[in-house]
PDB file of N, CA and C in Angstrom:
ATOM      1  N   UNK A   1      94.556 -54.089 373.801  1.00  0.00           N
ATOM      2  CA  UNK A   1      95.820 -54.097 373.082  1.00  0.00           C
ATOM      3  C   UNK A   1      96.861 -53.395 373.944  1.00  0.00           C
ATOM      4  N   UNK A   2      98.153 -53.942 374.005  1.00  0.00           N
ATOM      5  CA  UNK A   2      98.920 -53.377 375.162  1.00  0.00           C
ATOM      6  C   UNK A   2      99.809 -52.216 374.076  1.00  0.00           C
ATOM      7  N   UNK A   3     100.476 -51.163 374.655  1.00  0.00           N
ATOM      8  CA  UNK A   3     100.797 -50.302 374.566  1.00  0.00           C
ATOM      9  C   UNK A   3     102.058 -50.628 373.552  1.00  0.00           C
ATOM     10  N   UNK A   4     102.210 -50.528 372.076  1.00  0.00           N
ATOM     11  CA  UNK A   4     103.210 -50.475 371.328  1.00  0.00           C
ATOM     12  C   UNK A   4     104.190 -49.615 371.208  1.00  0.00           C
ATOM     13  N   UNK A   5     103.812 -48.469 372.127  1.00  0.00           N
ATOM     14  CA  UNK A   5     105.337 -47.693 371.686  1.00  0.00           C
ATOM     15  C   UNK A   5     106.418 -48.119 372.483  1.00  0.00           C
ATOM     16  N   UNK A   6     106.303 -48.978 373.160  1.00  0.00           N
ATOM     17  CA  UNK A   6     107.670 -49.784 373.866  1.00  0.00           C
ATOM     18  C   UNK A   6     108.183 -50.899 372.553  1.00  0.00           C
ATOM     19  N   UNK A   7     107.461 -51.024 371.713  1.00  0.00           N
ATOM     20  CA  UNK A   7     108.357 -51.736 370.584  1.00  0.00           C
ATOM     21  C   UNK A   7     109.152 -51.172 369.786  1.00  0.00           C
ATOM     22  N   UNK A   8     109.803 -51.881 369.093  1.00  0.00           N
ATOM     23  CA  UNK A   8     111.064 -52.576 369.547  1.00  0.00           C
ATOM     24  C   UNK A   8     111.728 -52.122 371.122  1.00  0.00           C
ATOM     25  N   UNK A   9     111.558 -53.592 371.914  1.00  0.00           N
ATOM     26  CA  UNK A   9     112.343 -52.695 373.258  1.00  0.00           C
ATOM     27  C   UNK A   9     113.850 -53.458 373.504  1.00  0.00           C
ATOM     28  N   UNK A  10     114.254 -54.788 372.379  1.00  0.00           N
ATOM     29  CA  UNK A  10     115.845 -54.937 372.608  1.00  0.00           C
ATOM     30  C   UNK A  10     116.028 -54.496 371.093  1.00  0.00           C
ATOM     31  N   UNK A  11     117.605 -55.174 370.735  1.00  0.00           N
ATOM     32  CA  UNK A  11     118.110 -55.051 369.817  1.00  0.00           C
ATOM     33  C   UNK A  11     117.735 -56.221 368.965  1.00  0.00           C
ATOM     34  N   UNK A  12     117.667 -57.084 369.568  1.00  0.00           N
ATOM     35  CA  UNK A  12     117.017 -58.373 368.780  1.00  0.00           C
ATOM     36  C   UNK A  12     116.016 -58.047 368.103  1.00  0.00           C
ATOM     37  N   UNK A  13     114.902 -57.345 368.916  1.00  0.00           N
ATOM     38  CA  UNK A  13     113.770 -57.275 368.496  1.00  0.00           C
ATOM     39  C   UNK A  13     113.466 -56.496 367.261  1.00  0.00           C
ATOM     40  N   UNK A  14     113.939 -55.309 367.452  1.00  0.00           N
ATOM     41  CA  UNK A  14     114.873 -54.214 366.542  1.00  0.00           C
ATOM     42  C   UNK A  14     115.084 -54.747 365.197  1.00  0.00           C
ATOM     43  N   UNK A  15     116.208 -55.197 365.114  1.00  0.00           N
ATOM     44  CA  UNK A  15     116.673 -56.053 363.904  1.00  0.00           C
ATOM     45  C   UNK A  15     115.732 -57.015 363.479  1.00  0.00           C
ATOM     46  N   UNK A  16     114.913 -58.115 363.822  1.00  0.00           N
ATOM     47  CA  UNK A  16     114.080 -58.654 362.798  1.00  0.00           C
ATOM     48  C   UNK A  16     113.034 -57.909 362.394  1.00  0.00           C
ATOM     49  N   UNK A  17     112.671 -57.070 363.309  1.00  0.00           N
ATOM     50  CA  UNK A  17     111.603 -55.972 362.575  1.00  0.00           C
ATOM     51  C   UNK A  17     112.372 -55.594 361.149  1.00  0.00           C
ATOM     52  N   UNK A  18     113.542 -54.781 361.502  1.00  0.00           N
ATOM     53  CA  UNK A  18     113.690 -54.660 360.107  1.00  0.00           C
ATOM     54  C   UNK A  18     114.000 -56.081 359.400  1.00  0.00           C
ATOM     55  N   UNK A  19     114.238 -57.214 359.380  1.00  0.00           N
ATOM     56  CA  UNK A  19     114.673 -58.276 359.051  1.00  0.00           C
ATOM     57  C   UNK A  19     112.996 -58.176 357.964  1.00  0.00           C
ATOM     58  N   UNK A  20     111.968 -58.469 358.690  1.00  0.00           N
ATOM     59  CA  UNK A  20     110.441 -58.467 358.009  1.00  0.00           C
ATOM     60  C   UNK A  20     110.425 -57.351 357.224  1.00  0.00           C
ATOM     61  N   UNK A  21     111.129 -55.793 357.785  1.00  0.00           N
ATOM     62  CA  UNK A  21     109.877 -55.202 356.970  1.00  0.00           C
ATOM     63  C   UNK A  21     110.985 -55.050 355.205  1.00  0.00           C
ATOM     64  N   UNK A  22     112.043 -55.204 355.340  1.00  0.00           N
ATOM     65  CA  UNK A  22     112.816 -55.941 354.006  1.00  0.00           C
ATOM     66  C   UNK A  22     112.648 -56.680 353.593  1.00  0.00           C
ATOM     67  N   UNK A  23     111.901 -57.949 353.907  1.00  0.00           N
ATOM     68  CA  UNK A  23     111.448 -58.895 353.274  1.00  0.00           C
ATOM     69  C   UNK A  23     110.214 -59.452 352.786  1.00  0.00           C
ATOM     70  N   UNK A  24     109.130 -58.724 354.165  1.00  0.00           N
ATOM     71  CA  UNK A  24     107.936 -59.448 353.495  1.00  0.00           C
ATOM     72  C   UNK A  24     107.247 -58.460 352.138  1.00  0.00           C
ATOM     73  N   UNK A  25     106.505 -58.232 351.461  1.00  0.00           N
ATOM     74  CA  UNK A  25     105.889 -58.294 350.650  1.00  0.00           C
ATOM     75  C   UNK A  25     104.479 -58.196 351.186  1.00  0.00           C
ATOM     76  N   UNK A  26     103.909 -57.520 349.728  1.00  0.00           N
ATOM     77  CA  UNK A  26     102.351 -57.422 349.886  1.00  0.00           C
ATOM     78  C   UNK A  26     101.380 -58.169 349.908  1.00  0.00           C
ATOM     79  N   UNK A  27     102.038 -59.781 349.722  1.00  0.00           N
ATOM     80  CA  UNK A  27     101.799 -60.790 349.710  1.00  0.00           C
ATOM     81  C   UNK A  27     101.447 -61.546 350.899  1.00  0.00           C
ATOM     82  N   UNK A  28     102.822 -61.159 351.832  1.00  0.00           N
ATOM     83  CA  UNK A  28     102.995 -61.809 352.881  1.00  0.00           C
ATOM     84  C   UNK A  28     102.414 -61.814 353.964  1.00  0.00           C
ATOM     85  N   UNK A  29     100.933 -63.112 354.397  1.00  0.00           N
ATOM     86  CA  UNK A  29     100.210 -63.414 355.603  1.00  0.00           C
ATOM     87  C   UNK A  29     100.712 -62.822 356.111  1.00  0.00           C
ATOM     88  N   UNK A  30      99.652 -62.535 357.300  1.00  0.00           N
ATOM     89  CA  UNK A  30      99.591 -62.424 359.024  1.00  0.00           C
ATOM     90  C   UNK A  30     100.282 -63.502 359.511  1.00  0.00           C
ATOM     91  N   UNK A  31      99.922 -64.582 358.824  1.00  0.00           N
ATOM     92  CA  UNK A  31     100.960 -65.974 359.301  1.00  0.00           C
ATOM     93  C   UNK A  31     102.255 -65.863 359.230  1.00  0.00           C
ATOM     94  N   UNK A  32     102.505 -65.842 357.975  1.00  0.00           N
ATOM     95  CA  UNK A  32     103.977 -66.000 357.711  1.00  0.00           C
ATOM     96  C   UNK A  32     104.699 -64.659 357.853  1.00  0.00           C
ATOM     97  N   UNK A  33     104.177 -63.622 357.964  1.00  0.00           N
ATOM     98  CA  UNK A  33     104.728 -62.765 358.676  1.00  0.00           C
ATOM     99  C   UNK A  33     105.291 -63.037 360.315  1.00  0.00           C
ATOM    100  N   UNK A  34     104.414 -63.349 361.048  1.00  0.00           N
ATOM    101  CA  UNK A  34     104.755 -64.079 362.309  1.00  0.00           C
ATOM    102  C   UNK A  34     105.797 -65.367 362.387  1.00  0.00           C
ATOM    103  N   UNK A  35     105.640 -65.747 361.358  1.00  0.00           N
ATOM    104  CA  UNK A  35     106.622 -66.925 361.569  1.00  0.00           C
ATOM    105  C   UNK A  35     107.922 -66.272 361.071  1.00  0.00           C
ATOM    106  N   UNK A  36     107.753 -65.626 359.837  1.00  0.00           N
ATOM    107  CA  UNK A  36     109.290 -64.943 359.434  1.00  0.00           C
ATOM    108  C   UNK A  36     109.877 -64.158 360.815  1.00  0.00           C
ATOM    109  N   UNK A  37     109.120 -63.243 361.235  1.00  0.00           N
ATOM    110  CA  UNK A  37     109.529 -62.465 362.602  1.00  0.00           C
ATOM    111  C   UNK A  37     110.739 -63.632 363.405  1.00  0.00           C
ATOM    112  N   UNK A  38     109.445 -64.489 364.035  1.00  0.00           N
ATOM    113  CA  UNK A  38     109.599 -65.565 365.137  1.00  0.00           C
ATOM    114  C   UNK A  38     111.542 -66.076 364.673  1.00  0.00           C
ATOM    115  N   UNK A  39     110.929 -66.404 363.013  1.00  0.00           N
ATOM    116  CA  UNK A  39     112.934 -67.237 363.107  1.00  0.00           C
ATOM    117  C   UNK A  39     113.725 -66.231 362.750  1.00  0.00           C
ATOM    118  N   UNK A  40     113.601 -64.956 362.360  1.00  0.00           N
ATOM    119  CA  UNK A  40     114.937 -63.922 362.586  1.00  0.00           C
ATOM    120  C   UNK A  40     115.077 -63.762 363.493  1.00  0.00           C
ATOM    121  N   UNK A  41     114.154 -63.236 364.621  1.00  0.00           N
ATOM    122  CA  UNK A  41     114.236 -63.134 365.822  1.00  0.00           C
ATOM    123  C   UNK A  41     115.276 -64.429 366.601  1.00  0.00           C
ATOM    124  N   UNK A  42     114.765 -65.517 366.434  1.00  0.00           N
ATOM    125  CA  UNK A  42     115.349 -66.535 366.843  1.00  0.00           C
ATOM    126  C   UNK A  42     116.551 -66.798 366.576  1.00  0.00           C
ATOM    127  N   UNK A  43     117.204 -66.613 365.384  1.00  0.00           N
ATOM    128  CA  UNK A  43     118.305 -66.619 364.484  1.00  0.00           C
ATOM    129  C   UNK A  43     119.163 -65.460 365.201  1.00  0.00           C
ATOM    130  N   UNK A  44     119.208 -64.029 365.254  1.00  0.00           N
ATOM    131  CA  UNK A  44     119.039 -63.186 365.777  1.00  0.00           C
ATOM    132  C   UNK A  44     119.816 -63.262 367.190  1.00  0.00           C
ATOM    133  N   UNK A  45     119.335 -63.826 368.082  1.00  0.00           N
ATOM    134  CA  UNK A  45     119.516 -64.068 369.503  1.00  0.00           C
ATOM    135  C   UNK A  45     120.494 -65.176 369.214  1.00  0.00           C
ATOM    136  N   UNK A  46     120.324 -66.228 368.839  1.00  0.00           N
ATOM    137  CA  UNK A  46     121.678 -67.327 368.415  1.00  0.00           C
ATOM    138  C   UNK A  46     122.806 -66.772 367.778  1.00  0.00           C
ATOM    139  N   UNK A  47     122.732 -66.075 366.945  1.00  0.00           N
ATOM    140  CA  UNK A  47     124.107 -64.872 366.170  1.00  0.00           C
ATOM    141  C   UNK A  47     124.910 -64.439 367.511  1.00  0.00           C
ATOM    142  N   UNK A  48     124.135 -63.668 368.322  1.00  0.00           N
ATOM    143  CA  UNK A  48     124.322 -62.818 369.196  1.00  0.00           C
ATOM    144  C   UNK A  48     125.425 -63.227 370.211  1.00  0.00           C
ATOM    145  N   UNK A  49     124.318 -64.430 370.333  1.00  0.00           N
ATOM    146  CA  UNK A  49     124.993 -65.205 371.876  1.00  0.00           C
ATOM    147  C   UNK A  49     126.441 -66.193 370.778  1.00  0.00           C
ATOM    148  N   UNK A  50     126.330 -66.389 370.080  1.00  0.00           N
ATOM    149  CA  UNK A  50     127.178 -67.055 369.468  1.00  0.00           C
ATOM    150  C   UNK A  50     128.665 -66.170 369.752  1.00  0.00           C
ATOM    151  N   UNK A  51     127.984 -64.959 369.380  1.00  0.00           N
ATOM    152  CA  UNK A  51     129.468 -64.070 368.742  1.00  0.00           C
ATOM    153  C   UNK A  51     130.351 -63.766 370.425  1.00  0.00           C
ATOM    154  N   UNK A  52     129.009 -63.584 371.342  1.00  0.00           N
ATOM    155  CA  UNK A  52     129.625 -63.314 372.430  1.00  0.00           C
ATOM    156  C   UNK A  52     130.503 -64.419 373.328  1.00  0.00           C
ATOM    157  N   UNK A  53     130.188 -65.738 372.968  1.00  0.00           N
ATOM    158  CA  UNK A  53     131.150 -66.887 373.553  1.00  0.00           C
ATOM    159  C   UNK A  53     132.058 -67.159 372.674  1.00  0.00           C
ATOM    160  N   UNK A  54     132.472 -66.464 371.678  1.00  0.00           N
ATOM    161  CA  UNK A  54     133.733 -66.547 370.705  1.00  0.00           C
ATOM    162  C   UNK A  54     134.360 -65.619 370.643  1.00  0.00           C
ATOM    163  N   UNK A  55     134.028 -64.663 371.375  1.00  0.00           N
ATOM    164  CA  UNK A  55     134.714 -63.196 371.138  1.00  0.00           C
ATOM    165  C   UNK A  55     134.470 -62.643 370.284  1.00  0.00           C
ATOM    166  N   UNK A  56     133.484 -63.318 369.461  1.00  0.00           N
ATOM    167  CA  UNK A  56     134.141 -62.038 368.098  1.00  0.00           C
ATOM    168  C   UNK A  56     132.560 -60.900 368.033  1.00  0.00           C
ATOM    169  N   UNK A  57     132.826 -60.039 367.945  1.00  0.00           N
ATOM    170  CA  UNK A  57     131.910 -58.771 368.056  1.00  0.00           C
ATOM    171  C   UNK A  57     131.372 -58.334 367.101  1.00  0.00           C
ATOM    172  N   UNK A  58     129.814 -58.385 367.066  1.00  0.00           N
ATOM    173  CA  UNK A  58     128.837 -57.819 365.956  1.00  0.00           C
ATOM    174  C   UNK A  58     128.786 -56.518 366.603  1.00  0.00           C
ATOM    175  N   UNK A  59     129.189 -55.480 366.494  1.00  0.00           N
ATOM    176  CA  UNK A  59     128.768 -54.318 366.761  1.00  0.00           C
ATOM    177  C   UNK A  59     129.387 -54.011 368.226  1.00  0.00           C
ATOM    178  N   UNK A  60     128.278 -53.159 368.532  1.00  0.00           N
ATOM    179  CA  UNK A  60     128.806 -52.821 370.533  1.00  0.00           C
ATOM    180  C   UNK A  60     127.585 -53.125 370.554  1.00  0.00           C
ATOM    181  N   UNK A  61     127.358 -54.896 370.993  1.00  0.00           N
ATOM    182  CA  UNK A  61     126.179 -55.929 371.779  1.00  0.00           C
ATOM    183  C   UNK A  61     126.457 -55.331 372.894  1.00  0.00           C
TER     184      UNK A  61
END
């Protein structure tokens, strides 16, 4: 198992963590935990890059 305390190591990564741990439930697979991750994450990085070729600023990206 590789060394987790480098996680979260961007901001992307960062934010869907919390994105999951607000959302999933005691319910919520190993699966669909991974998949929820995978499309905030994904979502996430598209926001990002979005805001930065429009100018308009989520934060200090």
């Amino acid at each position: 198992m590789s060394d987790s305390s480098n996680f979260p190591t961007t901001r992307s990564e960062a934010l869907a963590l919390i994105y999951c741990e607000k959302h999933a439930t005691s319910e919520t697979t190993p699966e669909e935990l991974a998949e929820m991750y995978s499309k905030a994450y994904k979502a996430i990085r598209e926001a990002i890059k979005n805001s930065r070729q429009t100018g308009v600023s989520i934060g200090s990206l």
